[in-house]
PDB file of N, CA and C in Angstrom:
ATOM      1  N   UNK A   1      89.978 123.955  73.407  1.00  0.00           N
ATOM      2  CA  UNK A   1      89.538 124.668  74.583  1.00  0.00           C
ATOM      3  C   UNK A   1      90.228 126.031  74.616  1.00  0.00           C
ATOM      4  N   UNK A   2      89.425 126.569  75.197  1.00  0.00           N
ATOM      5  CA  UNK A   2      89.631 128.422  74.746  1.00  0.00           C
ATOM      6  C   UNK A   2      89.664 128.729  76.698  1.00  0.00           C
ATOM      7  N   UNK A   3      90.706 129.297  77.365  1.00  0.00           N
ATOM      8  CA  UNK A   3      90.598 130.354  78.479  1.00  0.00           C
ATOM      9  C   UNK A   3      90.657 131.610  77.964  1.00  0.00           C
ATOM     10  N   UNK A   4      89.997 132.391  78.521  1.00  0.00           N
ATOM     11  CA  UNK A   4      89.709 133.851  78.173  1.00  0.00           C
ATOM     12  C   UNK A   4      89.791 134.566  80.071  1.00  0.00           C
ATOM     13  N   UNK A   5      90.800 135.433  80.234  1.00  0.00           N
ATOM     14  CA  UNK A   5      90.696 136.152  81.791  1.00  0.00           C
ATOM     15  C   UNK A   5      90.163 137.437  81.366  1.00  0.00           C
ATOM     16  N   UNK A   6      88.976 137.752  81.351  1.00  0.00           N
ATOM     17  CA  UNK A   6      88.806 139.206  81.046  1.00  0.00           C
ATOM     18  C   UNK A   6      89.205 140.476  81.716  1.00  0.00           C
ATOM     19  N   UNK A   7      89.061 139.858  83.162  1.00  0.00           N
ATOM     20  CA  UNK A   7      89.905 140.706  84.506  1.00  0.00           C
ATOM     21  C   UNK A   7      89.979 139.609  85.363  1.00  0.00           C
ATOM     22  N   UNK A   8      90.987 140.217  86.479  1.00  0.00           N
ATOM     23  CA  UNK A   8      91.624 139.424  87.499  1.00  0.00           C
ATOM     24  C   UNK A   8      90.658 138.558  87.801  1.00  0.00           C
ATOM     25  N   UNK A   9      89.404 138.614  87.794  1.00  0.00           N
ATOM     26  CA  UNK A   9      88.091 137.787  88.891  1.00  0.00           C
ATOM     27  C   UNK A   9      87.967 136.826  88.285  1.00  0.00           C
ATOM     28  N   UNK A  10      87.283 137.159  86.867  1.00  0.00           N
ATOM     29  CA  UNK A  10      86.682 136.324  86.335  1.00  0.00           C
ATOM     30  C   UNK A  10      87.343 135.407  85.101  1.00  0.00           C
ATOM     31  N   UNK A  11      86.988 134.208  84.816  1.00  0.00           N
ATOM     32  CA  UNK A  11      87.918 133.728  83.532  1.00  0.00           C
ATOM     33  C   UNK A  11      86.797 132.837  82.813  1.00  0.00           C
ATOM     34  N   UNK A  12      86.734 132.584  81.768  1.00  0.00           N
ATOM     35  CA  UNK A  12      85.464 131.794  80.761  1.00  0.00           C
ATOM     36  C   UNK A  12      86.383 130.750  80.163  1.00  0.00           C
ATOM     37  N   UNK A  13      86.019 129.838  80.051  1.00  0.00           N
ATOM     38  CA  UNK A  13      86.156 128.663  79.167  1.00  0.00           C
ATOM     39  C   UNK A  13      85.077 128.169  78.081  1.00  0.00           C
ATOM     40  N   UNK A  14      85.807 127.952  77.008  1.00  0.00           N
ATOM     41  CA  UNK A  14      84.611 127.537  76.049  1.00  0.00           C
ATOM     42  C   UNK A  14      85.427 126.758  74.875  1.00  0.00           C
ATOM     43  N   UNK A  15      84.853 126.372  74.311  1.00  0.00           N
ATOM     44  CA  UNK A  15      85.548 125.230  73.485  1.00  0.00           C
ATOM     45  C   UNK A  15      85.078 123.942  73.336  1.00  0.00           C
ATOM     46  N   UNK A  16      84.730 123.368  74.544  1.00  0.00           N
ATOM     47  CA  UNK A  16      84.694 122.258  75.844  1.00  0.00           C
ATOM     48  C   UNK A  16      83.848 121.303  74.304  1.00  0.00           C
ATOM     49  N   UNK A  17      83.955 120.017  73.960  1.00  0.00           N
ATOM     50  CA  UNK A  17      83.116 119.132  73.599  1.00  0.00           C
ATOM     51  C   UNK A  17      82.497 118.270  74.286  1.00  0.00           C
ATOM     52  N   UNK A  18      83.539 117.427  75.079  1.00  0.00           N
ATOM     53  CA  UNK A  18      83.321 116.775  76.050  1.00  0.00           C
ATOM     54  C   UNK A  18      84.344 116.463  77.222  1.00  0.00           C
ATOM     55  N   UNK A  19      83.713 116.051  78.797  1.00  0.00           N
ATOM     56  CA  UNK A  19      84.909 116.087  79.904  1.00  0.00           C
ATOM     57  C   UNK A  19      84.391 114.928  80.105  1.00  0.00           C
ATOM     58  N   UNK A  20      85.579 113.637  79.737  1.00  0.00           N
ATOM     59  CA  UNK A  20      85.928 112.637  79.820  1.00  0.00           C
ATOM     60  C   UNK A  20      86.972 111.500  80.122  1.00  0.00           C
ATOM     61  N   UNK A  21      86.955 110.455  79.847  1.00  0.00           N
ATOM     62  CA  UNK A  21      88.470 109.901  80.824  1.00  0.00           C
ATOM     63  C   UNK A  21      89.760 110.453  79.920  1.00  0.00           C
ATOM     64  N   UNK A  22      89.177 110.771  78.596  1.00  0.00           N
ATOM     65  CA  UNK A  22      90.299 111.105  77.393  1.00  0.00           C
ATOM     66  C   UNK A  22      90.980 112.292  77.838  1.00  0.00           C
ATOM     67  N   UNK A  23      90.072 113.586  78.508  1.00  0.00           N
ATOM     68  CA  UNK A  23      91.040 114.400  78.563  1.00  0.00           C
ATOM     69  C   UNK A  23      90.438 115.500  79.641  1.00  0.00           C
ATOM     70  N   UNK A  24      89.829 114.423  81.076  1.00  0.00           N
ATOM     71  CA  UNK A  24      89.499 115.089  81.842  1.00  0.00           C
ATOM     72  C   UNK A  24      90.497 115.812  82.742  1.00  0.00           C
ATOM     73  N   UNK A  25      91.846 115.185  82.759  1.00  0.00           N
ATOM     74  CA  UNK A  25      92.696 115.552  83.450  1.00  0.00           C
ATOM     75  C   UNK A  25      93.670 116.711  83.169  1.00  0.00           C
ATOM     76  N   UNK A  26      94.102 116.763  81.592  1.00  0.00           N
ATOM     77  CA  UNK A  26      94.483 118.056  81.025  1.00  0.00           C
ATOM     78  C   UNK A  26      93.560 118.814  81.242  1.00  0.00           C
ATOM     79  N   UNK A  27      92.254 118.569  80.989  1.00  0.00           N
ATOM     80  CA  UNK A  27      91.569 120.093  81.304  1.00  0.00           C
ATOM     81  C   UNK A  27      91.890 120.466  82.476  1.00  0.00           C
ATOM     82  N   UNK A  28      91.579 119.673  83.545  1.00  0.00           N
ATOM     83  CA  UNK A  28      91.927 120.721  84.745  1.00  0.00           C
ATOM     84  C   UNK A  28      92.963 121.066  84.925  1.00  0.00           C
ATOM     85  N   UNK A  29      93.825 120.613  84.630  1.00  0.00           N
ATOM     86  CA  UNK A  29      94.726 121.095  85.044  1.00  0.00           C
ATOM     87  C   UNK A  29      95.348 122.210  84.148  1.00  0.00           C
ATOM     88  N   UNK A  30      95.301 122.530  82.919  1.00  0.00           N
ATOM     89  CA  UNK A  30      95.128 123.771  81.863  1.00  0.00           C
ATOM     90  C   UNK A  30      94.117 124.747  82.649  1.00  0.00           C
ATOM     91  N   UNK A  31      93.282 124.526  83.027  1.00  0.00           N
ATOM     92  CA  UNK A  31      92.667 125.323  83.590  1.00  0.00           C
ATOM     93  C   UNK A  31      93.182 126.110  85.060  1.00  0.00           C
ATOM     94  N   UNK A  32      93.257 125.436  85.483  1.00  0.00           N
ATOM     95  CA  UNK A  32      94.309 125.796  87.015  1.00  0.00           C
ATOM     96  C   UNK A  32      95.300 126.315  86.833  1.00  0.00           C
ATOM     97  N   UNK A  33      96.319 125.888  85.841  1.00  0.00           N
ATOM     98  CA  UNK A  33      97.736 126.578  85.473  1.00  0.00           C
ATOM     99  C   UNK A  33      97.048 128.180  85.010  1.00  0.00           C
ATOM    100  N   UNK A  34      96.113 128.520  83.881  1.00  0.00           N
ATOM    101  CA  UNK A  34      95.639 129.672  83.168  1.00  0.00           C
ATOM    102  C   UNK A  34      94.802 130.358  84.525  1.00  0.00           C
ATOM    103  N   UNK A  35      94.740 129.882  85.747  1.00  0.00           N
ATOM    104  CA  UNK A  35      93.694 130.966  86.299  1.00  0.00           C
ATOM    105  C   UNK A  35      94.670 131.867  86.759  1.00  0.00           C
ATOM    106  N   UNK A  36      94.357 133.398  87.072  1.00  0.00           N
ATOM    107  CA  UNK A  36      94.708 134.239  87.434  1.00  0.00           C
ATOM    108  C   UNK A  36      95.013 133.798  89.240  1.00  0.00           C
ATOM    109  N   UNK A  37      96.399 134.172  90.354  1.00  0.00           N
ATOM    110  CA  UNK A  37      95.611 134.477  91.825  1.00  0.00           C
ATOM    111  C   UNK A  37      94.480 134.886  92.024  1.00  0.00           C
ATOM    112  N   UNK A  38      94.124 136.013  91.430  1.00  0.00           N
ATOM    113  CA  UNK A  38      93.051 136.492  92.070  1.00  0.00           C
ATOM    114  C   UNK A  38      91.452 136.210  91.292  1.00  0.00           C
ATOM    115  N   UNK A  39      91.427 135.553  90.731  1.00  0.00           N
ATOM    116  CA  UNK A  39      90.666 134.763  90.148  1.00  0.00           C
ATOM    117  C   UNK A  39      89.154 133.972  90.761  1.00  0.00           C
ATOM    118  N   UNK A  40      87.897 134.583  90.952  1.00  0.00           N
ATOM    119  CA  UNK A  40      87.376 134.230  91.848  1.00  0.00           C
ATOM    120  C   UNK A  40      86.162 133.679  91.089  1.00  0.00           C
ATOM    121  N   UNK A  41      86.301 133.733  90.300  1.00  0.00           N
ATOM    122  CA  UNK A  41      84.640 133.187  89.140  1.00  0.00           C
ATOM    123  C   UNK A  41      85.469 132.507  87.909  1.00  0.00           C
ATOM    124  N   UNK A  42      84.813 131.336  87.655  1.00  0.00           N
ATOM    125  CA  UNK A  42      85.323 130.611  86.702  1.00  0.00           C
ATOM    126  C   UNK A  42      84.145 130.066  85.652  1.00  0.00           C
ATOM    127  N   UNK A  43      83.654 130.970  84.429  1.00  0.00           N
ATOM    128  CA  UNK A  43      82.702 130.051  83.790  1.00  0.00           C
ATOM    129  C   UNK A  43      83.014 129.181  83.030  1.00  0.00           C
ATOM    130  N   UNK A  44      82.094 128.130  83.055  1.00  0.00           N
ATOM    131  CA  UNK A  44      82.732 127.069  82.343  1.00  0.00           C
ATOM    132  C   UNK A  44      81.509 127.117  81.056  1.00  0.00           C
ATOM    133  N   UNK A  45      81.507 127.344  79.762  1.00  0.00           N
ATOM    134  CA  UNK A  45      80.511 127.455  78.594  1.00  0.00           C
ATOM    135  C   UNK A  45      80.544 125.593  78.464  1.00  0.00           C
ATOM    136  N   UNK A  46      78.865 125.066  78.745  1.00  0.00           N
ATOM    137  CA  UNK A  46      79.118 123.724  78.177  1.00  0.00           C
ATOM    138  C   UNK A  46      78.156 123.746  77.719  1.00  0.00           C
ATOM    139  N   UNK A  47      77.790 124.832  77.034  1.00  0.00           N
ATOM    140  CA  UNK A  47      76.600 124.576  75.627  1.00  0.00           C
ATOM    141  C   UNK A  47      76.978 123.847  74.615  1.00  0.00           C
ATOM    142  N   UNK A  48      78.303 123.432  74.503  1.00  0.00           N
ATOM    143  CA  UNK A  48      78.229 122.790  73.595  1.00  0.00           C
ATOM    144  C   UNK A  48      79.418 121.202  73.795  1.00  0.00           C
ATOM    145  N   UNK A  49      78.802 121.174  75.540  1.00  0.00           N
ATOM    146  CA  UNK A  49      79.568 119.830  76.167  1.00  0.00           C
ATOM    147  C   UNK A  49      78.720 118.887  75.768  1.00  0.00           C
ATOM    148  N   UNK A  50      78.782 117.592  75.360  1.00  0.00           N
ATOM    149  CA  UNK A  50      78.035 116.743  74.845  1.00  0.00           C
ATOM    150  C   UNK A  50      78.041 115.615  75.601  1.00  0.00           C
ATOM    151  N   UNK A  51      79.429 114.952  76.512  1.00  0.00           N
ATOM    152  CA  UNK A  51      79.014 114.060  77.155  1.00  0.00           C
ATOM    153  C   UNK A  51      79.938 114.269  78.042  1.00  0.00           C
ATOM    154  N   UNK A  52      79.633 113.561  79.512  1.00  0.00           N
ATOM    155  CA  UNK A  52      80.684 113.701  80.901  1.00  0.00           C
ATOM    156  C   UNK A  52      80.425 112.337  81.476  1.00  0.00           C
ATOM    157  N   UNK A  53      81.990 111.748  81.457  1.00  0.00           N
ATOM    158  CA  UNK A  53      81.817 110.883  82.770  1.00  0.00           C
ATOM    159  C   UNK A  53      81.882 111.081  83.968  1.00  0.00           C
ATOM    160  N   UNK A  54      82.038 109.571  84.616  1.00  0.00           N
ATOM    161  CA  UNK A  54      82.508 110.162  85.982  1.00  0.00           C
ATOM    162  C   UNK A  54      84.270 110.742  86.377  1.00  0.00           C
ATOM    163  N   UNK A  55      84.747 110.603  85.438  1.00  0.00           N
ATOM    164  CA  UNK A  55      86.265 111.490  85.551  1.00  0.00           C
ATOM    165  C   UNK A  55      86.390 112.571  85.071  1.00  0.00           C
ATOM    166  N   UNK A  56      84.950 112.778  84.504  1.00  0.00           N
ATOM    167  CA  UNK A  56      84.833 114.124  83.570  1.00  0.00           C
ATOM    168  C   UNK A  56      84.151 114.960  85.463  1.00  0.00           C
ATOM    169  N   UNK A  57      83.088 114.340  86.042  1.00  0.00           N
ATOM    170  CA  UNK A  57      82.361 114.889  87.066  1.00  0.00           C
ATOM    171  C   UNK A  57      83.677 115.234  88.323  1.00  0.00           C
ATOM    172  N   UNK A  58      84.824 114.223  88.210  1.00  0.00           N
ATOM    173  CA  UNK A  58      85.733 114.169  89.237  1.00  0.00           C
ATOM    174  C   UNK A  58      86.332 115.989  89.085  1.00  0.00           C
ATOM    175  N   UNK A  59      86.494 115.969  87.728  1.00  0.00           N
ATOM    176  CA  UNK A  59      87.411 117.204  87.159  1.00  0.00           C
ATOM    177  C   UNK A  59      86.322 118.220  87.478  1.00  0.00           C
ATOM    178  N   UNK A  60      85.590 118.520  87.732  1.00  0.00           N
ATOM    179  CA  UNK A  60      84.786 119.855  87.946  1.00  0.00           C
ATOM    180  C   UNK A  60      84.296 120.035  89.497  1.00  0.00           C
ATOM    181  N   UNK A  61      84.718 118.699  90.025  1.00  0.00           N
ATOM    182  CA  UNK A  61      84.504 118.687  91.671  1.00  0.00           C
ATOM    183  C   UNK A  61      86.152 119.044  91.994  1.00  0.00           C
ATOM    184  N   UNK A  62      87.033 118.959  91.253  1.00  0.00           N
ATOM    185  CA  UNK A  62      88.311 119.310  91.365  1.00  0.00           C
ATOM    186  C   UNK A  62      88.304 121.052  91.478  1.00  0.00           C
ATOM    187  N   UNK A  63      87.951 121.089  90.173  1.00  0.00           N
ATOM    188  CA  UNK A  63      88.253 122.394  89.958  1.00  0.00           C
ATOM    189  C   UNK A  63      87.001 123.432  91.013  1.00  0.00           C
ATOM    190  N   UNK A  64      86.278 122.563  91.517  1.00  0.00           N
ATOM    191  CA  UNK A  64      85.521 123.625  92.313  1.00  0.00           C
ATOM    192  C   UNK A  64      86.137 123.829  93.664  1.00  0.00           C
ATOM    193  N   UNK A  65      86.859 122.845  93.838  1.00  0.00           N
ATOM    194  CA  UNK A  65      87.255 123.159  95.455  1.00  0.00           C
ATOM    195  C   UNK A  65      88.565 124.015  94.837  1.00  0.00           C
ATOM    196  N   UNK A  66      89.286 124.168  93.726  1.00  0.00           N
ATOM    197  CA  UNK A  66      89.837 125.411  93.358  1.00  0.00           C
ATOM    198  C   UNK A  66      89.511 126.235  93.717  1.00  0.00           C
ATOM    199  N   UNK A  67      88.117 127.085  93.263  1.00  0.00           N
ATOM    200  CA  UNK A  67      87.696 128.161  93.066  1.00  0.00           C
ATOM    201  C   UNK A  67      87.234 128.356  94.752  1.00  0.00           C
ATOM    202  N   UNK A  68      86.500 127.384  95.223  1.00  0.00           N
ATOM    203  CA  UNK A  68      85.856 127.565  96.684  1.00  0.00           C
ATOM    204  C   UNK A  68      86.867 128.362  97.869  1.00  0.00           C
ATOM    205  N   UNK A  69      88.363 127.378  97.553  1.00  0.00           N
ATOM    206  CA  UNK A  69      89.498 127.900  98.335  1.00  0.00           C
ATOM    207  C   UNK A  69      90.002 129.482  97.980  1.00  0.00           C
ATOM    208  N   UNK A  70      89.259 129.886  97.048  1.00  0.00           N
ATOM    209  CA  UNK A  70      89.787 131.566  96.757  1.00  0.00           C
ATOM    210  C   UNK A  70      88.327 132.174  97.057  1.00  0.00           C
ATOM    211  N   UNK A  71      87.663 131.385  97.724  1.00  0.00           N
ATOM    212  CA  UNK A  71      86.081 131.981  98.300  1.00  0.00           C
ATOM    213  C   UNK A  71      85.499 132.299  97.054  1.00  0.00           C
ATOM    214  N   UNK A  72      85.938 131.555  95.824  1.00  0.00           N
ATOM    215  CA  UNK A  72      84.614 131.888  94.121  1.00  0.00           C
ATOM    216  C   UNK A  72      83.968 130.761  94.095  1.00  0.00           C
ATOM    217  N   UNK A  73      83.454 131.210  93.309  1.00  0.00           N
ATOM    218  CA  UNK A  73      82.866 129.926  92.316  1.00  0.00           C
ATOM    219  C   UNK A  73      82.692 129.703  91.127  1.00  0.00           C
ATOM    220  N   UNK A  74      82.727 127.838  90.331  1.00  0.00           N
ATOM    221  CA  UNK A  74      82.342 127.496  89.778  1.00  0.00           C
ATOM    222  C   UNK A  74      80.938 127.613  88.707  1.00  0.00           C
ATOM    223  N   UNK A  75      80.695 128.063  87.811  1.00  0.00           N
ATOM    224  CA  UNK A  75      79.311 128.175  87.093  1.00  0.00           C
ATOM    225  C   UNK A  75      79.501 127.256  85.875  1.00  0.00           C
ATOM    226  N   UNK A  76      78.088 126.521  85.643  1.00  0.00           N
ATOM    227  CA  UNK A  76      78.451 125.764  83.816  1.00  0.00           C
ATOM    228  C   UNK A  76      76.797 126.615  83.620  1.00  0.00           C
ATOM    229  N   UNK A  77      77.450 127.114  81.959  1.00  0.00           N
ATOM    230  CA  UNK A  77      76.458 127.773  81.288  1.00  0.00           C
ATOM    231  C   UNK A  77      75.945 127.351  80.444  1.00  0.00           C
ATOM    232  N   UNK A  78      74.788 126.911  80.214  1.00  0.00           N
ATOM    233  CA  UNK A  78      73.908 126.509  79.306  1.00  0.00           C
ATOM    234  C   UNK A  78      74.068 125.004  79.089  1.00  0.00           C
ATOM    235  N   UNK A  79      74.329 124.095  79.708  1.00  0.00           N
ATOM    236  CA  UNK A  79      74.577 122.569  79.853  1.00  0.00           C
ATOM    237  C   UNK A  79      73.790 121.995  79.070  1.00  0.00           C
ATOM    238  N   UNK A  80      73.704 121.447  78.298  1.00  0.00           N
ATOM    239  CA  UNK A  80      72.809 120.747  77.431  1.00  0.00           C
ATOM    240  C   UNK A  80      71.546 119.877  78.273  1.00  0.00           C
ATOM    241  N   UNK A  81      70.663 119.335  77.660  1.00  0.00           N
ATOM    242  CA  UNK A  81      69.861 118.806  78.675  1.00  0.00           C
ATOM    243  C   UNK A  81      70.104 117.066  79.107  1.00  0.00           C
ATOM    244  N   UNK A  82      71.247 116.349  78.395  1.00  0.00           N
ATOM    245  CA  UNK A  82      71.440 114.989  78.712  1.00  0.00           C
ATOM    246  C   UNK A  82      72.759 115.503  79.923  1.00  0.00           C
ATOM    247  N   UNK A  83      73.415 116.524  79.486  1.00  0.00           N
ATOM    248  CA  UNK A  83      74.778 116.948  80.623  1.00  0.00           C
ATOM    249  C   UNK A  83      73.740 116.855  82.010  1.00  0.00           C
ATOM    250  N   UNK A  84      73.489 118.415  81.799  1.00  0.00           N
ATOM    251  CA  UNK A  84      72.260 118.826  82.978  1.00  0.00           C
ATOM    252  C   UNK A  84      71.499 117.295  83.862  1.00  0.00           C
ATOM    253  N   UNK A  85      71.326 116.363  83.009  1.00  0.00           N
ATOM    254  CA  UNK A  85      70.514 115.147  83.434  1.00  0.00           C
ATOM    255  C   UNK A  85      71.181 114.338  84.700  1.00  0.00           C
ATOM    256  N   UNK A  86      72.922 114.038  84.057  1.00  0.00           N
ATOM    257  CA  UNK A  86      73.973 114.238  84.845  1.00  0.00           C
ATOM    258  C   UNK A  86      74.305 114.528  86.323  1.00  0.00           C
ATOM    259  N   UNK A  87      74.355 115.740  85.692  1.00  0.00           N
ATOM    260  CA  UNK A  87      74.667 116.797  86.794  1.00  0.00           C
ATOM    261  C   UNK A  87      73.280 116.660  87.936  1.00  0.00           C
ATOM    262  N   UNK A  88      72.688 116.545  87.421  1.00  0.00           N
ATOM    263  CA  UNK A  88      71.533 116.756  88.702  1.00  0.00           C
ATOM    264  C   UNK A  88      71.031 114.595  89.189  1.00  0.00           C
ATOM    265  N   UNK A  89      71.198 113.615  88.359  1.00  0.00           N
ATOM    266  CA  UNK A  89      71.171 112.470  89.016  1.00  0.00           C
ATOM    267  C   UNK A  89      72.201 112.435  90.084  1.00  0.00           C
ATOM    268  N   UNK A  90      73.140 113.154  89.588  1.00  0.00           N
ATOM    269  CA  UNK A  90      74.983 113.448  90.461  1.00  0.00           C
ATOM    270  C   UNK A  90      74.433 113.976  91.670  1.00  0.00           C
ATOM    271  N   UNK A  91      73.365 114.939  91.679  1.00  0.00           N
ATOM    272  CA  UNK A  91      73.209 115.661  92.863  1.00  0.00           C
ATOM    273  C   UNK A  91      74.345 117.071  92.974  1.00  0.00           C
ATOM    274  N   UNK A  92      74.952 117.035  91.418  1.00  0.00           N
ATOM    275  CA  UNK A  92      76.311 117.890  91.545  1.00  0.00           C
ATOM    276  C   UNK A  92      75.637 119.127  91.090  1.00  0.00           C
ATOM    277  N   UNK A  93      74.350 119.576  91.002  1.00  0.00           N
ATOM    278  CA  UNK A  93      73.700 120.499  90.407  1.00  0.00           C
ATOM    279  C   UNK A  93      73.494 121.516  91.763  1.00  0.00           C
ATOM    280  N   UNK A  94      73.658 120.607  92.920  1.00  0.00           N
ATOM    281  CA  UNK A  94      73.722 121.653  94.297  1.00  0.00           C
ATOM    282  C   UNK A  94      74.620 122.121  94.789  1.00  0.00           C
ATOM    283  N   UNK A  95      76.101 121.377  94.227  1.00  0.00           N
ATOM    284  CA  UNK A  95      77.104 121.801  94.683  1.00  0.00           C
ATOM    285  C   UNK A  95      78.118 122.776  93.632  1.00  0.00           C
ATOM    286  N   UNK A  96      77.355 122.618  92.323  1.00  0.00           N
ATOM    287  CA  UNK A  96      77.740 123.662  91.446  1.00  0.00           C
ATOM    288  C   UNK A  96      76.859 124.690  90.494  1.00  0.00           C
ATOM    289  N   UNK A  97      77.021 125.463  90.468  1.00  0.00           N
ATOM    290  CA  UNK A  97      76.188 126.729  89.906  1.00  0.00           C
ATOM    291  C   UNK A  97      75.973 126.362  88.192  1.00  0.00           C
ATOM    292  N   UNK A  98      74.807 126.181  87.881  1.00  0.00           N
ATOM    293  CA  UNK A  98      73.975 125.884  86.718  1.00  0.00           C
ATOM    294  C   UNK A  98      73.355 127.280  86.504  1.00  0.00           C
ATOM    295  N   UNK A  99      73.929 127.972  85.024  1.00  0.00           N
ATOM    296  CA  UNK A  99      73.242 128.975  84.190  1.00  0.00           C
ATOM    297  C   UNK A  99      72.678 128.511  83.474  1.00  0.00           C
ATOM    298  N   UNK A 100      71.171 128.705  83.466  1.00  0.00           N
ATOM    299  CA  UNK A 100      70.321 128.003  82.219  1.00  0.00           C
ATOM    300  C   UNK A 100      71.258 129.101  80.553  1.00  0.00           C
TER     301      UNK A 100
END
């Protein structure tokens, strides 16, 4: 897993294979330690996330009330279409920002 802060706002993640019980919890929390204060957009690249549980779904409802509490948000970019399948049976497709 790759953080990248390009400026204070924004920060990208990419790397990601899969967010699961194996290592849903280091991610967030690697992620949270690497965000900037002022940090208000967080993309998450899961074009090339392949599978999520539900501790993988816990960790991105985590990390969104991160971003929410600095008034940003959360985005996953390009989600594959079994992730995406996920995310939207989850209903978590309304509460987090999906970039086709």
């Amino acid at each position: 897993m790759i953080i990248k802060c390009q400026d204070p706002d924004v920060c990208v993640v990419t790397g990601l294979v899969e967010l699961a019980a194996a290592n849903a919890t280091q991610v967030r929390d690697e992620i949270r330690a690497a965000l900037p204060p002022a940090c208000t957009r967080l993309d998450l690249d899961f074009s090339t996330v392949t599978f999520v549980d539900s501790i993988g779904l816990g960790a991105l409802i985590a990390l969104h009330k991160t971003l929410r509490s600095r008034l940003g948000t959360l985005r996953l970019l390009q989600p594959a279409p079994d992730v995406r399948q996920v995310l939207e049976m989850t209903r978590l497709h309304h509460l987090l920002e999906l970039i086709p």
